[in-house]
N, C-alpha and C. Protein backbone atom coordinates (compact mmCIF):
# COMPACT_ATOMS: atom_id res chain seq x y z
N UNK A 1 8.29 34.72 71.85
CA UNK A 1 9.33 34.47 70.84
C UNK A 1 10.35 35.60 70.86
N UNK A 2 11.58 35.36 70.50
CA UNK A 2 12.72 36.33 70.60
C UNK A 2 12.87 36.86 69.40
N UNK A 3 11.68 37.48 68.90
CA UNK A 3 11.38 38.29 67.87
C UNK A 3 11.61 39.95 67.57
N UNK A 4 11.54 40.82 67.26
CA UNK A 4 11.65 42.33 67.50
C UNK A 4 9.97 42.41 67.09
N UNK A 5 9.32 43.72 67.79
CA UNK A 5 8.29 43.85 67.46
C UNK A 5 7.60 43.88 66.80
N UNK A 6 6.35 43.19 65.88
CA UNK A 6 5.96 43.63 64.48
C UNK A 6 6.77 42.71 63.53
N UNK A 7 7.03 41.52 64.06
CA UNK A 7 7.78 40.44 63.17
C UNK A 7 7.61 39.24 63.83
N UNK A 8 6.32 38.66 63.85
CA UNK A 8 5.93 37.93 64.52
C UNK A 8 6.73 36.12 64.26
N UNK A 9 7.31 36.24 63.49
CA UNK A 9 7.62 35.50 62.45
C UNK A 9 9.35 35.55 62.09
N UNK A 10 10.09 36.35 62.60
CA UNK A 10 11.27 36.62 62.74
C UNK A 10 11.52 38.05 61.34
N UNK A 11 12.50 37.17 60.31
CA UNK A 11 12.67 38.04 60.37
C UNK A 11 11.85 38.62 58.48
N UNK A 12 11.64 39.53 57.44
CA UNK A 12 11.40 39.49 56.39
C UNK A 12 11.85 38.76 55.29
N UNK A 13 11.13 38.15 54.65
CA UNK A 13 12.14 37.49 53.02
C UNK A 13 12.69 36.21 53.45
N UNK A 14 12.89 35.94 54.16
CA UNK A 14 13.04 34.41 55.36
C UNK A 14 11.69 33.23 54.54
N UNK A 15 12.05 32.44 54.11
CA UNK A 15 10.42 31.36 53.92
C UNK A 15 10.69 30.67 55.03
N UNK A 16 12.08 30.39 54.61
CA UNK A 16 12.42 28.87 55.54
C UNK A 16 12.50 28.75 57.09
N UNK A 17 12.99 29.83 57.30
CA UNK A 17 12.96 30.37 58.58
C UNK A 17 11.83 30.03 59.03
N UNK A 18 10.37 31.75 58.63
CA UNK A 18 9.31 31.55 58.34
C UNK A 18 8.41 30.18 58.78
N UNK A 19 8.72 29.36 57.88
CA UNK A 19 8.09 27.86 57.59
C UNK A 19 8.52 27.37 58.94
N UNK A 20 9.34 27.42 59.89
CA UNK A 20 9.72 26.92 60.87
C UNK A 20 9.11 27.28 62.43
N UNK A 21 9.42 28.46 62.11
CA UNK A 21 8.01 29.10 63.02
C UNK A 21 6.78 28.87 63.13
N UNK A 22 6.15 29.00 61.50
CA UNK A 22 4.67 28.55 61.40
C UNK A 22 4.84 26.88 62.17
N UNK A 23 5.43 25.74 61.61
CA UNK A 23 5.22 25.05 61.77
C UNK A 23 5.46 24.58 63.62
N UNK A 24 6.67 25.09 63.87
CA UNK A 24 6.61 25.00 65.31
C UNK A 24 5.38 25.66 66.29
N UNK A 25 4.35 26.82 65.94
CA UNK A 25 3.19 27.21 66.57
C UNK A 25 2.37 25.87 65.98
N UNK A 26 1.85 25.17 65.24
CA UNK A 26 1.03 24.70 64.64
C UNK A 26 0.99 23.06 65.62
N UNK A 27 2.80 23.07 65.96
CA UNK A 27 2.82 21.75 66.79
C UNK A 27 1.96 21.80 68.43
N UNK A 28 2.14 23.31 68.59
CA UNK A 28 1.39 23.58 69.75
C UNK A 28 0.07 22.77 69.87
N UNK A 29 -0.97 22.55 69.03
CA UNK A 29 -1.79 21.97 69.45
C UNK A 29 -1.81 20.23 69.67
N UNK A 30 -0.67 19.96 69.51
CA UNK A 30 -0.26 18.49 69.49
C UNK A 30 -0.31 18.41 71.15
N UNK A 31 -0.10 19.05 71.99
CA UNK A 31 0.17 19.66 73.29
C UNK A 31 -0.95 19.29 74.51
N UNK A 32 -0.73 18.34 75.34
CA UNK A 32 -0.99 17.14 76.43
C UNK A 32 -1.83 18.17 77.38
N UNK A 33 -1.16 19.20 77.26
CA UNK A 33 -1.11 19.61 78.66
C UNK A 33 -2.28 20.36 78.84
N UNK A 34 -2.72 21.28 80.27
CA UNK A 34 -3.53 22.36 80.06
C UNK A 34 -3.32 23.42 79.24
N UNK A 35 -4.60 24.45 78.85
CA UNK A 35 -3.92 25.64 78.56
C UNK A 35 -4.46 26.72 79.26
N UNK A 36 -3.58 27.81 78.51
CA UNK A 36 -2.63 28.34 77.33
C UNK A 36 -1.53 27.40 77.35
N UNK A 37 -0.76 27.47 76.07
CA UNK A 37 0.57 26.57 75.88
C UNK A 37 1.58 27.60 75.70
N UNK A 38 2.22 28.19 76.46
CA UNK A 38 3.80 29.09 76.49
C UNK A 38 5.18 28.18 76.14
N UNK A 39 5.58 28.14 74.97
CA UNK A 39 7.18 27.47 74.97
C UNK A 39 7.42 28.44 74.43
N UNK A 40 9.03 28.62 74.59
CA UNK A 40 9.95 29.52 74.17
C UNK A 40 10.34 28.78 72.54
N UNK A 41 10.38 29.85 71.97
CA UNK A 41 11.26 29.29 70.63
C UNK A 41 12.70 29.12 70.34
N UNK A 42 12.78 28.22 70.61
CA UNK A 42 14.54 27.56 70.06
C UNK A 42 15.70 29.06 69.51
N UNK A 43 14.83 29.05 68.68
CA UNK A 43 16.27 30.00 67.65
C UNK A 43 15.75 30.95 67.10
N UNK A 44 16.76 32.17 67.04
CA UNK A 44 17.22 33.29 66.92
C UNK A 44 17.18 33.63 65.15
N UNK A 45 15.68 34.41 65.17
CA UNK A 45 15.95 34.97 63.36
C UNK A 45 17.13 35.52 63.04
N UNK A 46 17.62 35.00 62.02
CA UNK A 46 18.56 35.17 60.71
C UNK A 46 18.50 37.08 61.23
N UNK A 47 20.00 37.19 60.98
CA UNK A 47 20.41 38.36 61.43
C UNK A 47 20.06 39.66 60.15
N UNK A 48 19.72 40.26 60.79
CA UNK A 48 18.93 41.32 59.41
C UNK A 48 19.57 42.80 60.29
N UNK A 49 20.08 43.89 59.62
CA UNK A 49 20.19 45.01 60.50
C UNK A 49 19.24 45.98 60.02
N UNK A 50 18.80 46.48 60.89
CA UNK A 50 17.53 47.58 60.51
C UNK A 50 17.72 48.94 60.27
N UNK A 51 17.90 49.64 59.61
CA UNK A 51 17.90 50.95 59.46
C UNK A 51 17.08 51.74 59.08
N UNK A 52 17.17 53.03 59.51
CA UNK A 52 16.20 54.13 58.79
C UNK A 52 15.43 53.68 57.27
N UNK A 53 16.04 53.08 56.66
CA UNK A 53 16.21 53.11 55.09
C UNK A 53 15.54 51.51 55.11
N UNK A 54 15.25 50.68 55.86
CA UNK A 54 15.03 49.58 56.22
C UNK A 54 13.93 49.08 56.93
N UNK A 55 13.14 49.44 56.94
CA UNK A 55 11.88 49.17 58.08
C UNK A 55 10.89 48.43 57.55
N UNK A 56 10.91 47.53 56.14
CA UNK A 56 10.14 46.76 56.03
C UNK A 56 9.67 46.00 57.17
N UNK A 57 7.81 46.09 57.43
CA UNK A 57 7.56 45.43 58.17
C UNK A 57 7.30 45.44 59.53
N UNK A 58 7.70 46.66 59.94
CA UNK A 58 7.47 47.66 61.59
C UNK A 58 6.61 48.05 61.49
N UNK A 59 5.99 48.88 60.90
CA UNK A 59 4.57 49.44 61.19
C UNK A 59 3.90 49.36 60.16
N UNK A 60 2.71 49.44 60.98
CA UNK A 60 1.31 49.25 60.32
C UNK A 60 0.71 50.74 60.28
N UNK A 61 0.01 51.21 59.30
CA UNK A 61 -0.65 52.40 59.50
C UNK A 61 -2.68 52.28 60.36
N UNK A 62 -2.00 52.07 61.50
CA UNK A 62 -3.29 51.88 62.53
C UNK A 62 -2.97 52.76 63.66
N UNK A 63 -4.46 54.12 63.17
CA UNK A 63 -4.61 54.76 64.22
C UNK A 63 -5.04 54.70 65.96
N UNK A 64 -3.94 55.30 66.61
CA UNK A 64 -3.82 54.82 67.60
C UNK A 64 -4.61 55.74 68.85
N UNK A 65 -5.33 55.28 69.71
CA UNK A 65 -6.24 57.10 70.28
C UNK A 65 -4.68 57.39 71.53
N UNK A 66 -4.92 58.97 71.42
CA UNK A 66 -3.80 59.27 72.42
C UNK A 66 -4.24 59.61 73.66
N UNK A 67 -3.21 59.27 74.57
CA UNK A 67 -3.44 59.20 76.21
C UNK A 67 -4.04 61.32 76.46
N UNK A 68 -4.77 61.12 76.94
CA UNK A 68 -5.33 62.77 77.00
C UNK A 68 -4.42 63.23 78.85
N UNK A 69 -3.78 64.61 77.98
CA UNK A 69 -3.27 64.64 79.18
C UNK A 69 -3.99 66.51 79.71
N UNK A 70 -4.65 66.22 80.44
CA UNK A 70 -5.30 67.70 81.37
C UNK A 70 -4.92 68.71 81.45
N UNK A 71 -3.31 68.51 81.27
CA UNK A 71 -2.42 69.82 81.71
C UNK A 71 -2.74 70.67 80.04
N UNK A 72 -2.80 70.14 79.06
CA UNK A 72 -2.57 70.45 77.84
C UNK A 72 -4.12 70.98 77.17
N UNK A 73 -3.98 72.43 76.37
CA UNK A 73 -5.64 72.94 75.82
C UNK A 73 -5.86 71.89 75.25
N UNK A 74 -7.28 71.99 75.02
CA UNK A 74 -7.91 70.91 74.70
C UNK A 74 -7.85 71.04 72.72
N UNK A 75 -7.66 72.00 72.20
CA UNK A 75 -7.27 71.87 70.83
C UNK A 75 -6.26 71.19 70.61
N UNK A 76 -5.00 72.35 71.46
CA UNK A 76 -3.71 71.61 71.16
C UNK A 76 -3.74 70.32 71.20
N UNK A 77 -4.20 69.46 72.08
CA UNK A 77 -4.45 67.69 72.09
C UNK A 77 -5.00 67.12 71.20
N UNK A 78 -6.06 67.92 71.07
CA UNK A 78 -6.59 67.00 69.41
C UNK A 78 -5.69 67.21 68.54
N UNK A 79 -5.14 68.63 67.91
CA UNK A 79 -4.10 68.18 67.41
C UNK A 79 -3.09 67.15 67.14
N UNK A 80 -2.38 67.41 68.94
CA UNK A 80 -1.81 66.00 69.00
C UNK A 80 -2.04 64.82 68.66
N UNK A 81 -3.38 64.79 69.06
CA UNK A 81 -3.63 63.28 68.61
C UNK A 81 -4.06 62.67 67.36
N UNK A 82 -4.33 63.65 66.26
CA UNK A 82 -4.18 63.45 64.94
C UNK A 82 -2.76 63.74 64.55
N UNK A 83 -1.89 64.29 65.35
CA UNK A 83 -0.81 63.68 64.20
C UNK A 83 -0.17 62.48 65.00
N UNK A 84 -0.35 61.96 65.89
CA UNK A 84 -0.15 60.44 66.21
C UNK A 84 -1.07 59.82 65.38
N UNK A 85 -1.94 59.64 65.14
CA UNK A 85 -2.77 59.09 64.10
C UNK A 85 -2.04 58.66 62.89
N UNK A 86 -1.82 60.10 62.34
CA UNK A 86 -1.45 60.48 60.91
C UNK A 86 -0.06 60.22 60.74
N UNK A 87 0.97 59.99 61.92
CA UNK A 87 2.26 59.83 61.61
C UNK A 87 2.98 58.41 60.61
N UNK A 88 2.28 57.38 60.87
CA UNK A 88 2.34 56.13 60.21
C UNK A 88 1.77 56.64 58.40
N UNK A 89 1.03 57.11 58.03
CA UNK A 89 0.49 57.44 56.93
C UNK A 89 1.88 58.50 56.70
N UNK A 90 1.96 59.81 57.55
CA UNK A 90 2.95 60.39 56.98
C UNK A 90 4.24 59.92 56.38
N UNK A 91 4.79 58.64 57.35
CA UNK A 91 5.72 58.21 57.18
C UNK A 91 5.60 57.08 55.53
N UNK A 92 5.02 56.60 55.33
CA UNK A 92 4.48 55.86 53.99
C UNK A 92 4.77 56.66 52.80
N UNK A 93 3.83 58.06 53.02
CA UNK A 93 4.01 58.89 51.95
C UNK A 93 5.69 59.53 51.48
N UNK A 94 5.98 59.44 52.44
CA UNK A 94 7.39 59.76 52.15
C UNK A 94 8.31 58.99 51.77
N UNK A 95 8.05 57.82 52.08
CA UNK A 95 8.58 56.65 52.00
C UNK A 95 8.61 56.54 50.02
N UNK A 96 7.24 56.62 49.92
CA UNK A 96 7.01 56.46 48.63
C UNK A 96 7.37 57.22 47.72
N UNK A 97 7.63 58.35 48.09
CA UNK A 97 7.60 59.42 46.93
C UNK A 97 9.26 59.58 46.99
N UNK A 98 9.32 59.02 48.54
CA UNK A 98 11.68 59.67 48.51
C UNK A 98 11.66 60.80 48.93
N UNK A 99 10.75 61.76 48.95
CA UNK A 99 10.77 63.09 49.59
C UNK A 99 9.76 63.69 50.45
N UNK A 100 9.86 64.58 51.18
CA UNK A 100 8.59 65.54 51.51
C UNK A 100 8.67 66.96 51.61
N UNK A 101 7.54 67.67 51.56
CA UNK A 101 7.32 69.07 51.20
C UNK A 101 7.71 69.64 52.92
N UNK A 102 8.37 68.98 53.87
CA UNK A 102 7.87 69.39 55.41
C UNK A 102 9.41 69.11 55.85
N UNK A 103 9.77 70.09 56.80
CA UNK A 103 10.98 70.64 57.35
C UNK A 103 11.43 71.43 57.42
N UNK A 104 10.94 72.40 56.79
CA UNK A 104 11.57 73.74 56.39
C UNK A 104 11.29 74.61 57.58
N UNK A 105 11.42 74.37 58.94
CA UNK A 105 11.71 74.88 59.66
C UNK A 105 12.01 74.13 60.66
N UNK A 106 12.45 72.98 60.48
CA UNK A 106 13.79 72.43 61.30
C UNK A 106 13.27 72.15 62.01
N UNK A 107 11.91 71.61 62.72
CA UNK A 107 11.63 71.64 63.66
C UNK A 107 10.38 70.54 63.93
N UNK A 108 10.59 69.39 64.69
CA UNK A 108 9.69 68.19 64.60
C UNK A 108 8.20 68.84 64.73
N UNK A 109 6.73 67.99 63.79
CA UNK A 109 5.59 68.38 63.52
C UNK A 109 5.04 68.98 64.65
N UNK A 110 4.78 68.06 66.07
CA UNK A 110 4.63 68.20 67.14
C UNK A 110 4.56 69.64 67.77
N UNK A 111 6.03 70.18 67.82
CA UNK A 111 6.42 71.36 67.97
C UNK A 111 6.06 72.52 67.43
N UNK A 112 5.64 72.38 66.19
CA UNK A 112 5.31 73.45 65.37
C UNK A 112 3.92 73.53 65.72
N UNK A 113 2.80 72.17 65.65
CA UNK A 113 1.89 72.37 66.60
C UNK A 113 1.38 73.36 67.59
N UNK A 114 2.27 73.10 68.67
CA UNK A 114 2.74 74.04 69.89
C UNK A 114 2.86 75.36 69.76
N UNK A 115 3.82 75.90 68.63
CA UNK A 115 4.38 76.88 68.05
C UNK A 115 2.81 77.61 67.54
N UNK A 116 2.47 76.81 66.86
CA UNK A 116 0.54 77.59 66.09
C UNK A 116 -0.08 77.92 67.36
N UNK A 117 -0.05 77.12 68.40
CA UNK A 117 -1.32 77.46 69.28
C UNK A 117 -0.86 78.71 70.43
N UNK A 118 0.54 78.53 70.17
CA UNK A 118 1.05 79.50 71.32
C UNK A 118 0.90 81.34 70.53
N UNK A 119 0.58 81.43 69.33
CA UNK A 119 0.14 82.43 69.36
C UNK A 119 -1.14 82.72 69.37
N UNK A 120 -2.15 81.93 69.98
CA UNK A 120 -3.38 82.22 70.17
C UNK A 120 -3.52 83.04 71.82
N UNK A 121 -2.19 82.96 72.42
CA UNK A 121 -2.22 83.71 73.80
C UNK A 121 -0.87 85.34 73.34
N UNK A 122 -0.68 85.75 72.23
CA UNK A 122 0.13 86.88 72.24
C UNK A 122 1.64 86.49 70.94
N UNK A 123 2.68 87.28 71.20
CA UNK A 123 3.43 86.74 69.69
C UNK A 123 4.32 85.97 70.45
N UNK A 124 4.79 84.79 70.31
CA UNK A 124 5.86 83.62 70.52
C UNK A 124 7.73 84.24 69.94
N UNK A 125 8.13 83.25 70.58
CA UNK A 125 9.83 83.82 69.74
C UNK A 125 9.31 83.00 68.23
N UNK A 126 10.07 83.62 67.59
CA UNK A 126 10.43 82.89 66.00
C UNK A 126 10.78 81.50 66.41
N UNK A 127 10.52 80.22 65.73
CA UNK A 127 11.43 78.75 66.09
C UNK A 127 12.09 78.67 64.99
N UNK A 128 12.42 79.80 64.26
CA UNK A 128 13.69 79.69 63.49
C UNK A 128 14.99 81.13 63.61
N UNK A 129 16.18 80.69 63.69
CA UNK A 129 16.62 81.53 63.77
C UNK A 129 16.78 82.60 62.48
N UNK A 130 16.94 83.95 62.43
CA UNK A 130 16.85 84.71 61.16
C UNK A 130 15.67 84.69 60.90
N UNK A 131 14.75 83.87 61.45
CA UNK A 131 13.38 84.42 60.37
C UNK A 131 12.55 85.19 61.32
N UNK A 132 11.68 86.50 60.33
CA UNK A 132 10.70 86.98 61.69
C UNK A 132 9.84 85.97 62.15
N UNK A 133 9.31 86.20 63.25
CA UNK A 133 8.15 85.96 63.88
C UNK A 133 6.79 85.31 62.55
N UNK A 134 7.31 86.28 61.93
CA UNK A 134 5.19 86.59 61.40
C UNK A 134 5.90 85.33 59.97
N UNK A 135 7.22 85.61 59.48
CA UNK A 135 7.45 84.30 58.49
C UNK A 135 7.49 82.85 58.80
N UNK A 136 7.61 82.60 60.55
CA UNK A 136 7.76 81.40 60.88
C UNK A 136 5.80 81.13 60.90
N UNK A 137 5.43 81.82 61.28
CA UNK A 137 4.41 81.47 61.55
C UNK A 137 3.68 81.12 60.33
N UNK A 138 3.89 82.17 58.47
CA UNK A 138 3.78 81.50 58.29
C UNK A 138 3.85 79.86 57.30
N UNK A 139 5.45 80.15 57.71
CA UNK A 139 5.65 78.76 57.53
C UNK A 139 5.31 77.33 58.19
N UNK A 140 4.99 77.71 59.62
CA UNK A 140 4.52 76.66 59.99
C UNK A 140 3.00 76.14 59.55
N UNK A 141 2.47 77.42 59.16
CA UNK A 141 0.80 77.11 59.02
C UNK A 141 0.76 76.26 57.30
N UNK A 142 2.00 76.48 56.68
CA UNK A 142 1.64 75.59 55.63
C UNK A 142 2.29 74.50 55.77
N UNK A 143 3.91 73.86 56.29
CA UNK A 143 4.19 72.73 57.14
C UNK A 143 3.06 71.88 57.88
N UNK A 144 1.99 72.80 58.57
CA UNK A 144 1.08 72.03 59.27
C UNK A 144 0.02 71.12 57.87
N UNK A 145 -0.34 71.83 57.27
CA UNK A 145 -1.17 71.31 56.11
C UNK A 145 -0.62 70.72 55.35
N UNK A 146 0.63 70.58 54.91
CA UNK A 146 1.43 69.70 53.98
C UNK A 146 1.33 68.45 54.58
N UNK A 147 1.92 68.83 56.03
CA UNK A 147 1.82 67.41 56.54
C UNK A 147 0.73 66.54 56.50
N UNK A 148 -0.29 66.95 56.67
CA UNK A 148 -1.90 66.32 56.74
C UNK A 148 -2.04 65.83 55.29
N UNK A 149 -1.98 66.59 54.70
CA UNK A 149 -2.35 66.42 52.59
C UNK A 149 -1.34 65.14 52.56
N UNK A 150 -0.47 65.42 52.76
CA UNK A 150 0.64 63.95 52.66
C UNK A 150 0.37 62.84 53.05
N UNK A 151 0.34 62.99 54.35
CA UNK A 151 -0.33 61.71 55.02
C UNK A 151 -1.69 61.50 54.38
N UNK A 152 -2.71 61.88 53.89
CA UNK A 152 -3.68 61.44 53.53
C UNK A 152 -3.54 61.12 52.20
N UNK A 153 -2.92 61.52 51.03
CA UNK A 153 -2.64 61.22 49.89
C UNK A 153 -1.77 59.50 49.86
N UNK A 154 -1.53 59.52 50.85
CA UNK A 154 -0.74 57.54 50.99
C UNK A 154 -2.01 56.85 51.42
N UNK A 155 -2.65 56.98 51.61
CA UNK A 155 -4.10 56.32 52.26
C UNK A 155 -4.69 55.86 50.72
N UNK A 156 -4.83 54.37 50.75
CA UNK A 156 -5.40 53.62 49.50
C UNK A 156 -6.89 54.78 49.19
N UNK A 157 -6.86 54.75 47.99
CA UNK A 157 -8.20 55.75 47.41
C UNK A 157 -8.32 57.44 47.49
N UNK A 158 -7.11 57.66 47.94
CA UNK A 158 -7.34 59.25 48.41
C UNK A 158 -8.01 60.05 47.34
N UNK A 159 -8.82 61.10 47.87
CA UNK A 159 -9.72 61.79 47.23
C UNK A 159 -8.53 62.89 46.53
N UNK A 160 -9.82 63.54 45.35
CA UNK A 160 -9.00 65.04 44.70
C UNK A 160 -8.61 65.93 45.96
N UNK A 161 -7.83 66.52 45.14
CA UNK A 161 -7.15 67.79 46.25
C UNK A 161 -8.29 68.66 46.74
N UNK A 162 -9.25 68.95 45.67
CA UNK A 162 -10.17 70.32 46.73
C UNK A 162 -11.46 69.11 47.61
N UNK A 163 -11.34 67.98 47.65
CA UNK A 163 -12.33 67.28 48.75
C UNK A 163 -10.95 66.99 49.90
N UNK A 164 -9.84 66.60 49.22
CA UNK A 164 -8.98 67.13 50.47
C UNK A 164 -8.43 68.03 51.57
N UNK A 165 -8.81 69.33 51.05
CA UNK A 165 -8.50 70.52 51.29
C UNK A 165 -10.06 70.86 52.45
N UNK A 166 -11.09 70.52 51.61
CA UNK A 166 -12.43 70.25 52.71
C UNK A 166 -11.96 69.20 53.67
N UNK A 167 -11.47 68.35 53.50
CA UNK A 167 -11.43 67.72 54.72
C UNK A 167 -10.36 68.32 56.12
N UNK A 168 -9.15 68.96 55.34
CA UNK A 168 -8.56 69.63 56.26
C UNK A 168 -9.27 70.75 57.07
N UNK A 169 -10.08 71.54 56.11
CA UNK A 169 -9.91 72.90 57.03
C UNK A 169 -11.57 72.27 57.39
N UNK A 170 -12.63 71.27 57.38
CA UNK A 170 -13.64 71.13 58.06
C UNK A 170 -13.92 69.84 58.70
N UNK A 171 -12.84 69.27 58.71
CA UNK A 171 -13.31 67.57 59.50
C UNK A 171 -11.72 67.84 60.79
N UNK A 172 -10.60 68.25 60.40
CA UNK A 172 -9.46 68.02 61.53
C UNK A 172 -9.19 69.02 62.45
N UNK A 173 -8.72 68.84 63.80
CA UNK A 173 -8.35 69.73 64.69
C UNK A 173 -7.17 71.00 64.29
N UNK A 174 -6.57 70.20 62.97
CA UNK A 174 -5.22 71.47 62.88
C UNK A 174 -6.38 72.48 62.14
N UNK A 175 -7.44 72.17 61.67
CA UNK A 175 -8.22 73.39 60.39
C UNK A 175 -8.22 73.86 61.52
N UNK A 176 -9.70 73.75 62.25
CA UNK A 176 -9.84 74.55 63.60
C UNK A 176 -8.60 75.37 64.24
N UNK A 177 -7.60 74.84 64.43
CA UNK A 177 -6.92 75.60 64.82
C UNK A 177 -6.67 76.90 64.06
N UNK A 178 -6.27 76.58 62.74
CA UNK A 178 -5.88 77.53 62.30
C UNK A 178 -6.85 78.66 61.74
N UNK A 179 -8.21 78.04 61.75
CA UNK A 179 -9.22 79.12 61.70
C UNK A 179 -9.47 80.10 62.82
N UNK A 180 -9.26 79.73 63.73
CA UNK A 180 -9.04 80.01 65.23
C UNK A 180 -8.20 81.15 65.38
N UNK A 181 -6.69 80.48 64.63
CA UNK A 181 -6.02 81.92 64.93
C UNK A 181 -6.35 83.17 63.81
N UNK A 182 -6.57 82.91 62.88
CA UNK A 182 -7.35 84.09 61.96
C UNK A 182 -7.70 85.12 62.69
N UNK A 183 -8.99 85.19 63.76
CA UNK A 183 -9.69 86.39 64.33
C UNK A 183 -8.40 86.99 65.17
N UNK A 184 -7.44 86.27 65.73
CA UNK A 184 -6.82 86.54 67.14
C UNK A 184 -5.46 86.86 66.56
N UNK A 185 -5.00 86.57 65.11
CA UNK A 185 -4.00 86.79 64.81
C UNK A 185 -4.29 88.77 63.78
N UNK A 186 -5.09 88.92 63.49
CA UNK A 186 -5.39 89.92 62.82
C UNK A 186 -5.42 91.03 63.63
N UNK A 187 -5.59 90.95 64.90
CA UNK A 187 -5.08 91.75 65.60
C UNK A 187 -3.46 91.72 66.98
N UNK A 188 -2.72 90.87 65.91
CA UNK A 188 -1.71 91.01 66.52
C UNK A 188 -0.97 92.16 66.35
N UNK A 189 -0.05 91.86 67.89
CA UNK A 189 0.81 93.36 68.30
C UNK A 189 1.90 93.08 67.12
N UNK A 190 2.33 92.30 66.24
CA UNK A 190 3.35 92.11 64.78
C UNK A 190 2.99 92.28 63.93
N UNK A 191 3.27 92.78 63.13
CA UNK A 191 2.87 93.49 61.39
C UNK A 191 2.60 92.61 60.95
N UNK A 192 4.18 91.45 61.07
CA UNK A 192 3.95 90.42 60.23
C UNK A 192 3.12 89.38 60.26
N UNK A 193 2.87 89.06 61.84
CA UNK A 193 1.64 88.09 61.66
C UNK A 193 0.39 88.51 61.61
N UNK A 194 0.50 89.99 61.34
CA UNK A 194 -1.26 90.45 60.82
C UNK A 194 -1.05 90.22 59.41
N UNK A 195 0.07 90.59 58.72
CA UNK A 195 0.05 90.31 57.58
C UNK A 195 -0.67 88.83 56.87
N UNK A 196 0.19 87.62 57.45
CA UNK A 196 -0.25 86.04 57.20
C UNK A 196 -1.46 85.72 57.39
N UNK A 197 -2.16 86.51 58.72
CA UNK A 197 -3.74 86.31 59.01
C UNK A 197 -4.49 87.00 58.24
N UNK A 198 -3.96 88.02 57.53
CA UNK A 198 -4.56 88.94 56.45
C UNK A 198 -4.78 88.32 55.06
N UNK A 199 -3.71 87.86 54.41
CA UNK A 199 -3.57 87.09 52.86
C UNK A 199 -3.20 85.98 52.84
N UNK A 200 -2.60 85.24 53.77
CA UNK A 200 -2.51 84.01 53.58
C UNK A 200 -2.48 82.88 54.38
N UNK A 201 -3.57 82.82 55.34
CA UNK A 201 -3.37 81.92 56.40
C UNK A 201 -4.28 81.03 55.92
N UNK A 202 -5.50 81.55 55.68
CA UNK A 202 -6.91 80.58 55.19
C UNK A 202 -7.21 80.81 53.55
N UNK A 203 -6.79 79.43 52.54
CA UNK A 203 -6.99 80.01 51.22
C UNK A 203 -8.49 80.72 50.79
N UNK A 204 -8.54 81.69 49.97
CA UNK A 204 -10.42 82.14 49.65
C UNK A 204 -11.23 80.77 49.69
N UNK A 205 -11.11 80.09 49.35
CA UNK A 205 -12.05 79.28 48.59
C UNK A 205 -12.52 78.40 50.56
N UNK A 206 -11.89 78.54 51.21
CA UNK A 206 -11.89 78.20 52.74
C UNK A 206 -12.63 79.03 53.38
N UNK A 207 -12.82 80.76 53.31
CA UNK A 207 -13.02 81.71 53.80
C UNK A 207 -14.28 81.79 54.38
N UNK A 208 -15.09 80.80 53.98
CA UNK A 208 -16.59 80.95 54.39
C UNK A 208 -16.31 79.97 55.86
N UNK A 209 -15.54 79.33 55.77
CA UNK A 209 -15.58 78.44 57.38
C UNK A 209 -15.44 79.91 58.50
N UNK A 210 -15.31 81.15 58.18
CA UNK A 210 -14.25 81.51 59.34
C UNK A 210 -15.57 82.23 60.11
């Protein structure tokens, strides 16, 4: 069908349309021939333009497993592949609320990712301009957890914040990570990111994971 993806049916808010489709699959079994039965559908859903602001109906929040690629540590990937997971949920929550707590360093989730694990080998450039080193870092380490708390707070039933907060820093790859950099960041060659690994990278009430 000459559908856009995820609109099996053309296009949203359509019955009649809709009703035309259903009923034209339904004639399929009226159908002589062998199968499968392939016909093309006649006509072109009712013109709808899609925008940012517009996506009724594109996605589904269904986690997807990600292609594992060798070249990449094996944390950093799990990472990755929870926030492919989590991106459909992220996107909901924001959706819903009109805002989010995540951007404040300009810089897609993914990346900042990257940005956390790359100081587990020495200190990285800042990925913001004007800010030190040891403030990006850690801004990204709470960007990383906002993002997760968000996305899981749009998930029908979400738990209280401190069974949430357990689930971050002891069920997902970003906790690990960031427990990870704790030992390796406390002795960094930067003040400032000994500082963040010092008071505020892992909240107390977390401190026993480390």
């Amino acid at each position: 069908m000459p559908f856009e993806l995820g609109r099996p049916f053309g296009a949203p808010n359509e019955p009649a349309f809709q009703t035309k489709v259903l009923r034209a699959a339904l004639a399929l079994f009226d159908h002589d021939g062998p199968s499968p039965v392939l016909e093309d559908f006649p006509h072109d859903a009712p013109g709808v333009s899609v925008t940012e602001d517009d996506m009724t109906g594109w996605t589904c929040p269904i986690p997807l497993p990600n292609i594992a690629d060798a070249s990449t540590p094996a944390l950093l990937a799990a990472v990755r592949a929870e926030l492919d997971s989590l991106a459909p949920w992220a996107q909901l929550a924001q959706e819903t609320r009109g805002r989010t707590a995540t951007g404040v360093l300009g810089i897609p989730i993914e990346d900042i990712a990257v940005f956390l694990h790359a100081l587990m080998d020495g200190v990285p450039d800042s990925r913001k301009e004007g800010v030190p080193v040891g403030e990006a870092f850690r801004q990204a380490g709470e960007e990383l957890k906002t993002y997760y708390l968000e996305a899981a707070t749009a998930k029908p039933g979400a738990a209280a914040s401190k069974d949430l907060a357990d689930w971050f820093w002891g069920a997902t790859a970003a906790g690990r990570l960031l427990l990870a950099l704790h030992p390796v960041c406390l002795t960094s060659d930067d003040a400032g990111i000994r500082h963040v690994a010092t008071s505020q990278l892992v909240p107390r009430l977390q401190q026993h994971r480390l």
